[in-house]
PDB file of N, CA and C in Angstrom:
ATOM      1  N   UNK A   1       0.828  -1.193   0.000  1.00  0.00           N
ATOM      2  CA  UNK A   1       0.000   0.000   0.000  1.00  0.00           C
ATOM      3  C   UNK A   1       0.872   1.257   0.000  1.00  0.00           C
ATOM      4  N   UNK A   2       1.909   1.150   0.809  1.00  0.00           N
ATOM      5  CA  UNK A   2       3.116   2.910   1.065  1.00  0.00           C
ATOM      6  C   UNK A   2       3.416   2.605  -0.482  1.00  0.00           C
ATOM      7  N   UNK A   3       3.832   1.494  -1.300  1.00  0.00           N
ATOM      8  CA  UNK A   3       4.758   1.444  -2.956  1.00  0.00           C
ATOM      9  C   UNK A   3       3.242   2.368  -3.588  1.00  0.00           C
ATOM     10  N   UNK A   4       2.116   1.918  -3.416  1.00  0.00           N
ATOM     11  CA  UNK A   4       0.921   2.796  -4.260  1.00  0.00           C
ATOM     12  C   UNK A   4       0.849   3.925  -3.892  1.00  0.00           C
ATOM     13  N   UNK A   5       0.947   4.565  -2.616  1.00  0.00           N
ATOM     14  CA  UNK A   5       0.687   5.594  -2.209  1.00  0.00           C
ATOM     15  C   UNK A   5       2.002   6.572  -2.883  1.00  0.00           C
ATOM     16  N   UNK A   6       3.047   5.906  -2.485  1.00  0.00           N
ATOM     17  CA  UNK A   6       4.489   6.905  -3.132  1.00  0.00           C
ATOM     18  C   UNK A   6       4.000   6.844  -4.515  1.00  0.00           C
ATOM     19  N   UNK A   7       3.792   6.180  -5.642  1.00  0.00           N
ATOM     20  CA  UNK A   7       3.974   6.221  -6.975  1.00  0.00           C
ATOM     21  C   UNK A   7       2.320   6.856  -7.669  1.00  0.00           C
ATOM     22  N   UNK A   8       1.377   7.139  -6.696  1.00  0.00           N
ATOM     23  CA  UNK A   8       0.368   8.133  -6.813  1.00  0.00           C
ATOM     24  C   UNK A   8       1.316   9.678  -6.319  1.00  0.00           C
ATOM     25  N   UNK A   9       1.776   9.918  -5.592  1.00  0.00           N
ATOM     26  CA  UNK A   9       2.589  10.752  -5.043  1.00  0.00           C
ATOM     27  C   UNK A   9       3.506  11.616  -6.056  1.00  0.00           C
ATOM     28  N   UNK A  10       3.727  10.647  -7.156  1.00  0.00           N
ATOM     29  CA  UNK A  10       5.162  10.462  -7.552  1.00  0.00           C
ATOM     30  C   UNK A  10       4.433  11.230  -9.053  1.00  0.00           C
ATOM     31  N   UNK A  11       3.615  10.791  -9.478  1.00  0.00           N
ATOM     32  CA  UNK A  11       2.381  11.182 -10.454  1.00  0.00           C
ATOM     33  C   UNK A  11       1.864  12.429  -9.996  1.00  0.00           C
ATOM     34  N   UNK A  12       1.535  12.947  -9.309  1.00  0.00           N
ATOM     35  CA  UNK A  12       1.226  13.818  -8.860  1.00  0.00           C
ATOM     36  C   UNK A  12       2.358  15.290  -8.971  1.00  0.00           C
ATOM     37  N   UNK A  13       3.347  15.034  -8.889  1.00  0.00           N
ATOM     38  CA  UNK A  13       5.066  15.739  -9.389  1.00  0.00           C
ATOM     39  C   UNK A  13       4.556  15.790 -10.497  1.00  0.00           C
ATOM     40  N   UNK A  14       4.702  14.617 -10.896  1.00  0.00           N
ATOM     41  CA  UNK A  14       5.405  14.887 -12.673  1.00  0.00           C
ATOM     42  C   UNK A  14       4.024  15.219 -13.302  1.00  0.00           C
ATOM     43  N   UNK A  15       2.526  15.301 -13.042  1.00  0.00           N
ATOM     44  CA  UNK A  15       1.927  15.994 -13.689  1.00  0.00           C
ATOM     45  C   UNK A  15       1.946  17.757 -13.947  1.00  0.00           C
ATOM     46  N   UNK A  16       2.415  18.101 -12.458  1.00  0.00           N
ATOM     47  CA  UNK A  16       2.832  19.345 -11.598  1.00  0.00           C
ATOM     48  C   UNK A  16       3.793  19.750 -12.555  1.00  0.00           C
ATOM     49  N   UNK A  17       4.818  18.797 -12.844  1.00  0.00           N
ATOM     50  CA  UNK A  17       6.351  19.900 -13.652  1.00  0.00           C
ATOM     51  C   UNK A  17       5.426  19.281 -15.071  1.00  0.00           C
ATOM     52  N   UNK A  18       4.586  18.693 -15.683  1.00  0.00           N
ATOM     53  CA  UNK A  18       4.007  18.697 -17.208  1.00  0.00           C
ATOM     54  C   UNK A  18       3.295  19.840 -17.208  1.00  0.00           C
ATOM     55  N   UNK A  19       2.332  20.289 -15.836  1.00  0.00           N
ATOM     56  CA  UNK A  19       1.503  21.374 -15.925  1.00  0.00           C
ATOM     57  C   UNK A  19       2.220  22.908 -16.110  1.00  0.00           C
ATOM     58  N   UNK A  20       3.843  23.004 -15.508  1.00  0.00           N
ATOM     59  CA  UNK A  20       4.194  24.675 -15.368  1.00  0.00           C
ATOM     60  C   UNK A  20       4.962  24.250 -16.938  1.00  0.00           C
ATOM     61  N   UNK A  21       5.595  22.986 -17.324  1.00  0.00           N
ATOM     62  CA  UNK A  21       6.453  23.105 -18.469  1.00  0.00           C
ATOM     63  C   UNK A  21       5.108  23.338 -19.613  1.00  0.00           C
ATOM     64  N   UNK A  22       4.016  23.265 -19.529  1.00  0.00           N
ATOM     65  CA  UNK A  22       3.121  23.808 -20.490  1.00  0.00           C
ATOM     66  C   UNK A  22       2.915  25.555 -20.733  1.00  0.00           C
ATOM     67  N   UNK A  23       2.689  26.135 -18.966  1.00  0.00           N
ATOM     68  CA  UNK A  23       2.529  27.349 -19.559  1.00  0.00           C
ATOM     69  C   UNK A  23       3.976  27.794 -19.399  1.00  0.00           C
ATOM     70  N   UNK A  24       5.060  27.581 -19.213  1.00  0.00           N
ATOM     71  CA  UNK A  24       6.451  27.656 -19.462  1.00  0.00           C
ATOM     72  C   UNK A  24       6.412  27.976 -21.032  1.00  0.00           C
ATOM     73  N   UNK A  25       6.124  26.952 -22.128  1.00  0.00           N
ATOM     74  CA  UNK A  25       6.057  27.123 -22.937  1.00  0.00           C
ATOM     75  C   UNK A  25       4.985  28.079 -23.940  1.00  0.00           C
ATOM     76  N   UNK A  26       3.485  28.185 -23.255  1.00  0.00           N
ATOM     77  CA  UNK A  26       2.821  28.934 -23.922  1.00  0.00           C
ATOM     78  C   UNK A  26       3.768  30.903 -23.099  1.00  0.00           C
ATOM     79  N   UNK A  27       4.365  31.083 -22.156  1.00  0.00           N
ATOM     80  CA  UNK A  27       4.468  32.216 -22.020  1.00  0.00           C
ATOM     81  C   UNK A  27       6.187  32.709 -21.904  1.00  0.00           C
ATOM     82  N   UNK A  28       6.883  31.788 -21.572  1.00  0.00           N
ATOM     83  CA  UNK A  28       8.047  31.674 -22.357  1.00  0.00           C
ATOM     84  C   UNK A  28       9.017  32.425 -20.825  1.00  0.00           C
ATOM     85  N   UNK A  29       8.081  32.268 -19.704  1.00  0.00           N
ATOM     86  CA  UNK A  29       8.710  32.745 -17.936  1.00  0.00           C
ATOM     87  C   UNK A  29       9.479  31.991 -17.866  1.00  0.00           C
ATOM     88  N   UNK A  30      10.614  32.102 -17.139  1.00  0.00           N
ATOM     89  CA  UNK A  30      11.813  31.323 -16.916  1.00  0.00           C
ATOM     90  C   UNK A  30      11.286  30.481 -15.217  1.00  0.00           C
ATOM     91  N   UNK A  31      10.351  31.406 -14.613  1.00  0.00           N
ATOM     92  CA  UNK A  31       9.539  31.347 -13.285  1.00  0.00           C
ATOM     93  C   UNK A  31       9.108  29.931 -13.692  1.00  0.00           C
ATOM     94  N   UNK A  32       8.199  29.776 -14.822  1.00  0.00           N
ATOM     95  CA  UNK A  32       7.651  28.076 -15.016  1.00  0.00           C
ATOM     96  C   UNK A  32       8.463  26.930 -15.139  1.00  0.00           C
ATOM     97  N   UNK A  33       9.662  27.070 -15.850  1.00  0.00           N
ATOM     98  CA  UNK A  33      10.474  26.191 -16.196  1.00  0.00           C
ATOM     99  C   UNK A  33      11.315  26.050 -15.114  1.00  0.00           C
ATOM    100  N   UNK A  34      11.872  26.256 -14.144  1.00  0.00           N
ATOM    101  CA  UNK A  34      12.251  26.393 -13.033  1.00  0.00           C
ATOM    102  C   UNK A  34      11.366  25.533 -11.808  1.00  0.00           C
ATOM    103  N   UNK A  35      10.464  25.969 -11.836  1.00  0.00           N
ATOM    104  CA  UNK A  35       9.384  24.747 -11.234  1.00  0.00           C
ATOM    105  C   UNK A  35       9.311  23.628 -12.037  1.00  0.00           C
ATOM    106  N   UNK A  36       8.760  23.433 -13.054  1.00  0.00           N
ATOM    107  CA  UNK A  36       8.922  22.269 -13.803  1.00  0.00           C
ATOM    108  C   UNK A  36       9.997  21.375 -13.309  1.00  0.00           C
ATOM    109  N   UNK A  37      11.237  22.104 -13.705  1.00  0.00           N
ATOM    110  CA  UNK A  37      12.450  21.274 -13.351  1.00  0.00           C
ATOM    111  C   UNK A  37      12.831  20.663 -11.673  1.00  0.00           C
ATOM    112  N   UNK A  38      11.503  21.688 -11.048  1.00  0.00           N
ATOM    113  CA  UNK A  38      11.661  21.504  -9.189  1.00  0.00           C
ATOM    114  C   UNK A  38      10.977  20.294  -8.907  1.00  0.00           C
ATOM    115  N   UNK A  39       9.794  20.192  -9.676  1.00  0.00           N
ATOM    116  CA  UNK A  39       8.687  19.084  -9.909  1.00  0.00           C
ATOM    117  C   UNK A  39       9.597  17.700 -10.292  1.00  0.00           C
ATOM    118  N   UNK A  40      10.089  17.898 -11.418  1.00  0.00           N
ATOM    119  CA  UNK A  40      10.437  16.517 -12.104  1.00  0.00           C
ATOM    120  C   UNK A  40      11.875  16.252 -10.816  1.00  0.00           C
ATOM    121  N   UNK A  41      12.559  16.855 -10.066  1.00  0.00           N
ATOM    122  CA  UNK A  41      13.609  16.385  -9.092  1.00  0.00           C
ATOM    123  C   UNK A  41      12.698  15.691  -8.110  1.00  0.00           C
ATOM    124  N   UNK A  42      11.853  16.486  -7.466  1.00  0.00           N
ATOM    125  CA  UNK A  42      10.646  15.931  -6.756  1.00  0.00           C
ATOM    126  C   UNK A  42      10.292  14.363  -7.076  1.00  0.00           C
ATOM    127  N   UNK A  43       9.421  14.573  -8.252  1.00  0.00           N
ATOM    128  CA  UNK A  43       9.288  13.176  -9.014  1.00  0.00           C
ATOM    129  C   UNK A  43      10.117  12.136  -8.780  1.00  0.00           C
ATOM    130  N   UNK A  44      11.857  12.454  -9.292  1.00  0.00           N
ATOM    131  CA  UNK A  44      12.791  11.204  -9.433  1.00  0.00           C
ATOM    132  C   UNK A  44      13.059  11.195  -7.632  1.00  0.00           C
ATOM    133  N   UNK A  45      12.866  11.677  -6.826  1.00  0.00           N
ATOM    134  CA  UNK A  45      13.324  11.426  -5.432  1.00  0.00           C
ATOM    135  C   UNK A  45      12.155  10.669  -4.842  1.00  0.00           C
ATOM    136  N   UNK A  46      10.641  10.528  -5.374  1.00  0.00           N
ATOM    137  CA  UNK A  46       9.595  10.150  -4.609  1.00  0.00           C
ATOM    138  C   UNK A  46       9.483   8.288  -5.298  1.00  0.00           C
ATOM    139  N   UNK A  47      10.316   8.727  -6.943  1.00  0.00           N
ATOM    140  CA  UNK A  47       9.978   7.500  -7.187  1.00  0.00           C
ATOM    141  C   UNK A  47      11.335   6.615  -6.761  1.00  0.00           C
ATOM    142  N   UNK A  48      12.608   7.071  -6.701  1.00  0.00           N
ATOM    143  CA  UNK A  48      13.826   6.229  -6.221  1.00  0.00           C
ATOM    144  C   UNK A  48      13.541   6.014  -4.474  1.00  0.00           C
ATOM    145  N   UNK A  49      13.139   6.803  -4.056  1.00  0.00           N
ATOM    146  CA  UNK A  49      12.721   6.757  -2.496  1.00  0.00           C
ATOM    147  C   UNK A  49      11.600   5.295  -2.143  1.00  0.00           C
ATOM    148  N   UNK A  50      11.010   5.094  -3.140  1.00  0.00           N
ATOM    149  CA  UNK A  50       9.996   4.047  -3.338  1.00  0.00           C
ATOM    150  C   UNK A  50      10.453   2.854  -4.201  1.00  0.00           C
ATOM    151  N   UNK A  51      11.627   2.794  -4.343  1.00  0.00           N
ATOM    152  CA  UNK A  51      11.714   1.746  -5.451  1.00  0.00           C
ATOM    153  C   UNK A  51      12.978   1.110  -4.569  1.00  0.00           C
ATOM    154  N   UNK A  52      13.515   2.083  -3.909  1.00  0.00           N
ATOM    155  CA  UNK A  52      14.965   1.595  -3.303  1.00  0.00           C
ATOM    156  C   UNK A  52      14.489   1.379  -1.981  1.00  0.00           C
ATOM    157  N   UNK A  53      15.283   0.053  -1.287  1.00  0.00           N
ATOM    158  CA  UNK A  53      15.067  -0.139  -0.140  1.00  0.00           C
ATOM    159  C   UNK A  53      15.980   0.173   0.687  1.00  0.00           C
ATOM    160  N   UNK A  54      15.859   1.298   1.850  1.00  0.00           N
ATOM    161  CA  UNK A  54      16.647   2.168   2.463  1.00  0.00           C
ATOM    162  C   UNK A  54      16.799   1.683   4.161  1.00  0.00           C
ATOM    163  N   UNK A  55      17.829   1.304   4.926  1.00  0.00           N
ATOM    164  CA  UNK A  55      17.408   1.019   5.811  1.00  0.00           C
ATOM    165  C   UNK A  55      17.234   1.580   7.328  1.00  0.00           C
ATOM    166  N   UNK A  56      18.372   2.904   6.744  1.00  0.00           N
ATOM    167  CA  UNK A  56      17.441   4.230   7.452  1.00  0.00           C
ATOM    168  C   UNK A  56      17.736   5.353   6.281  1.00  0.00           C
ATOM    169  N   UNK A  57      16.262   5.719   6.510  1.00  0.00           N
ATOM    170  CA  UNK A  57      15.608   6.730   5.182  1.00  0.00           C
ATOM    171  C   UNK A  57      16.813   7.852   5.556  1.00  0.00           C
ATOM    172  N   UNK A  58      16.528   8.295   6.383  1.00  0.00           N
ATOM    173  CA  UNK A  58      17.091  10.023   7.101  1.00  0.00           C
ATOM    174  C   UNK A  58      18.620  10.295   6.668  1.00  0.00           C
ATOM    175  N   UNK A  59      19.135   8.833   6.268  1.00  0.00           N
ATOM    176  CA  UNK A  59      20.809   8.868   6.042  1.00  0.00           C
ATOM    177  C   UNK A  59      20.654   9.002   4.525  1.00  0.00           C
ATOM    178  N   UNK A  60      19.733   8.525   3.525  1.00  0.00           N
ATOM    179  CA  UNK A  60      19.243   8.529   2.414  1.00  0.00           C
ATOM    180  C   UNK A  60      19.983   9.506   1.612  1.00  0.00           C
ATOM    181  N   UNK A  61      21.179   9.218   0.680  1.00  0.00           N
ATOM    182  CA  UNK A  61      21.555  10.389  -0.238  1.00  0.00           C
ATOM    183  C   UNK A  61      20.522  10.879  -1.797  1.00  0.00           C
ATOM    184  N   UNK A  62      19.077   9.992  -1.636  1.00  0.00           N
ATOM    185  CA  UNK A  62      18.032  10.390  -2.438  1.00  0.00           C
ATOM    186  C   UNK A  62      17.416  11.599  -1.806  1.00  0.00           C
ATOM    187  N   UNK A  63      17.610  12.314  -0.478  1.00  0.00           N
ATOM    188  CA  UNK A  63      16.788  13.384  -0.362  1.00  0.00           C
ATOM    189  C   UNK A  63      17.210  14.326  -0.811  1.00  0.00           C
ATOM    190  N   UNK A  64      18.685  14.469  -1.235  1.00  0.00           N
ATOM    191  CA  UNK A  64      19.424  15.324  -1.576  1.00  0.00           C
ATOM    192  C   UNK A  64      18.840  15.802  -2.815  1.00  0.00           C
ATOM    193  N   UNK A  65      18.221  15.071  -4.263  1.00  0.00           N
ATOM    194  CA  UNK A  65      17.078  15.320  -5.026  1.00  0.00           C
ATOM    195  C   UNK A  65      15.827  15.918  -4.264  1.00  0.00           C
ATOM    196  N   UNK A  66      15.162  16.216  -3.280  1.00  0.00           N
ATOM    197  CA  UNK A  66      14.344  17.109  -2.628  1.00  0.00           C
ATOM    198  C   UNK A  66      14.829  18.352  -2.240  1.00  0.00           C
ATOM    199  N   UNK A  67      15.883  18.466  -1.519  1.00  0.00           N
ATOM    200  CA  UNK A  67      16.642  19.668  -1.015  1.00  0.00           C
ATOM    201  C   UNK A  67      17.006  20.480  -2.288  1.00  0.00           C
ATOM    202  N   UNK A  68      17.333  19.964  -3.751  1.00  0.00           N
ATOM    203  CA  UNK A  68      17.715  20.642  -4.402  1.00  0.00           C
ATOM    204  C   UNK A  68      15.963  20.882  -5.719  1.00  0.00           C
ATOM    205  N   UNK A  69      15.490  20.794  -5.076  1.00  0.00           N
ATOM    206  CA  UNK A  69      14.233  20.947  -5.953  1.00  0.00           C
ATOM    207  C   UNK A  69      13.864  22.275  -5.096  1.00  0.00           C
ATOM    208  N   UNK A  70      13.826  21.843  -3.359  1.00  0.00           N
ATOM    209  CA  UNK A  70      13.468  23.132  -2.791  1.00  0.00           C
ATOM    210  C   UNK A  70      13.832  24.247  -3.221  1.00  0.00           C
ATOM    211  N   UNK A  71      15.442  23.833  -3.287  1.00  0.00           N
ATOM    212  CA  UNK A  71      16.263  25.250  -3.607  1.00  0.00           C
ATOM    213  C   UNK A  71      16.396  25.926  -4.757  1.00  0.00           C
ATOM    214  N   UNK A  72      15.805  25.234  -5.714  1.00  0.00           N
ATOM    215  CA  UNK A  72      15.133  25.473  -7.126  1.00  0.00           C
ATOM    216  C   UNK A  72      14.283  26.598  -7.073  1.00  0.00           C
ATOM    217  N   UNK A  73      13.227  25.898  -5.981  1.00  0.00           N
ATOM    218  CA  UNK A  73      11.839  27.021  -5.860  1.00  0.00           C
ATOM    219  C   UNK A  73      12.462  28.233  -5.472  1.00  0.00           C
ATOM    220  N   UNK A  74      13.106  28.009  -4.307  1.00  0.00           N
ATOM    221  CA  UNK A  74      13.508  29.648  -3.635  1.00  0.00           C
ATOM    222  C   UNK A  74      14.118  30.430  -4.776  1.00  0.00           C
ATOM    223  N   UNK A  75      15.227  29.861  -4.903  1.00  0.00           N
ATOM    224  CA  UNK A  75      16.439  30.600  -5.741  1.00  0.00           C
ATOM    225  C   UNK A  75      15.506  31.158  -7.413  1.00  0.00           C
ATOM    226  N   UNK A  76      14.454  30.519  -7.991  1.00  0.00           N
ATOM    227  CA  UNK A  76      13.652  31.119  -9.063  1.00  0.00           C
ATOM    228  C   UNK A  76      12.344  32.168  -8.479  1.00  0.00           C
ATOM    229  N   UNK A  77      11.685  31.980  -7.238  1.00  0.00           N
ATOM    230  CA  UNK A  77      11.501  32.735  -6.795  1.00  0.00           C
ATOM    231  C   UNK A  77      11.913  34.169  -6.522  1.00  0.00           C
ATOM    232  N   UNK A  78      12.956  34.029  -5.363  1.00  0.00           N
ATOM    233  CA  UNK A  78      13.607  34.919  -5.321  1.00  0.00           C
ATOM    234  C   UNK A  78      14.592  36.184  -6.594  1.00  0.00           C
ATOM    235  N   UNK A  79      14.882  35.122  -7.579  1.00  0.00           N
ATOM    236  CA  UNK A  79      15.391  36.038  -8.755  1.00  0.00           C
ATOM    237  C   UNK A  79      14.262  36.456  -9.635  1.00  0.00           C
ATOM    238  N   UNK A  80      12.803  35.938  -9.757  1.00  0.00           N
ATOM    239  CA  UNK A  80      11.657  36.825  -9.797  1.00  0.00           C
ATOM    240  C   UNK A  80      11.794  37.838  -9.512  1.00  0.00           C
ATOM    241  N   UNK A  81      11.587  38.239  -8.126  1.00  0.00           N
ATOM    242  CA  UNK A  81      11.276  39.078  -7.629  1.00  0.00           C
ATOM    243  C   UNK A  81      12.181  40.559  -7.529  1.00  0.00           C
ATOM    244  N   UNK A  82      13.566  39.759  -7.499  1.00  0.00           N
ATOM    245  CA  UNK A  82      14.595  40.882  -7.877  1.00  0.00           C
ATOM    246  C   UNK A  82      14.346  41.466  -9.360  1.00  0.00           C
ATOM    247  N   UNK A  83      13.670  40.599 -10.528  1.00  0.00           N
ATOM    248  CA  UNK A  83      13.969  41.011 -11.787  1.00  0.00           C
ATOM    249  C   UNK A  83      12.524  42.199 -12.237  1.00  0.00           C
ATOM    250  N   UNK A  84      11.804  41.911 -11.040  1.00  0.00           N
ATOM    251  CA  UNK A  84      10.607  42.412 -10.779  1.00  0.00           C
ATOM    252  C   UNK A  84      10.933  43.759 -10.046  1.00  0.00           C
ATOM    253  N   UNK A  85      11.546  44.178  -9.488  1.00  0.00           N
ATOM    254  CA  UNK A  85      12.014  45.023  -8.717  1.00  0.00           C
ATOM    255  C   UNK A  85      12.912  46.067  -9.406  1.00  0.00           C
ATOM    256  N   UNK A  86      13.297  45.619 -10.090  1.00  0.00           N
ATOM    257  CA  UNK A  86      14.389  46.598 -10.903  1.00  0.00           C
ATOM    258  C   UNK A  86      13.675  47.192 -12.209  1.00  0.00           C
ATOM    259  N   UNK A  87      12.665  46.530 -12.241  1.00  0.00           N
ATOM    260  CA  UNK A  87      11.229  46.662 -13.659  1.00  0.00           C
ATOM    261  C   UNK A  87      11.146  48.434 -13.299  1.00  0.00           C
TER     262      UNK A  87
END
């Protein structure tokens, strides 16, 4: 049941980075593609996290694909807002 629940989980990402790499492409924001790419790290960490058997998660060098999806969000965020600011 946790292998279905992660790989519904995992679907749920990669529809997320199909949904911003769409209007990524209809509007051509660097803001979408940036998520997209935060999504699909997301994705490969929810589905290797679920496929690999870990025998303590927390030591796991797959979260390191989460931490850098986070830092995706901030860091495209944040240079938004600077590029927004100087507008």
């Amino acid at each position: 049941m946790l292998t279905f629940l992660s790989g519904a989980i995992a679907m749920g990402f990669l529809l997320s980075a199909l949904f911003f790499l769409r209007f990524w492409r209809r509007t051509g924001d660097g803001l979408f593609a940036i998520f997209a790419a935060a999504f699909l790290l997301l994705t490969a960490n929810q589905t290797l996290a679920a496929l690999i058997d870990f025998g303590r998660e927390e030591l796991s060098w797959v979260y390191l694909l989460r931490l850098a999806g986070f830092c995706l969000i901030i860091t495209g965020i944040v240079a938004k807002n600077i590029k927004t600011r100087r507008a």
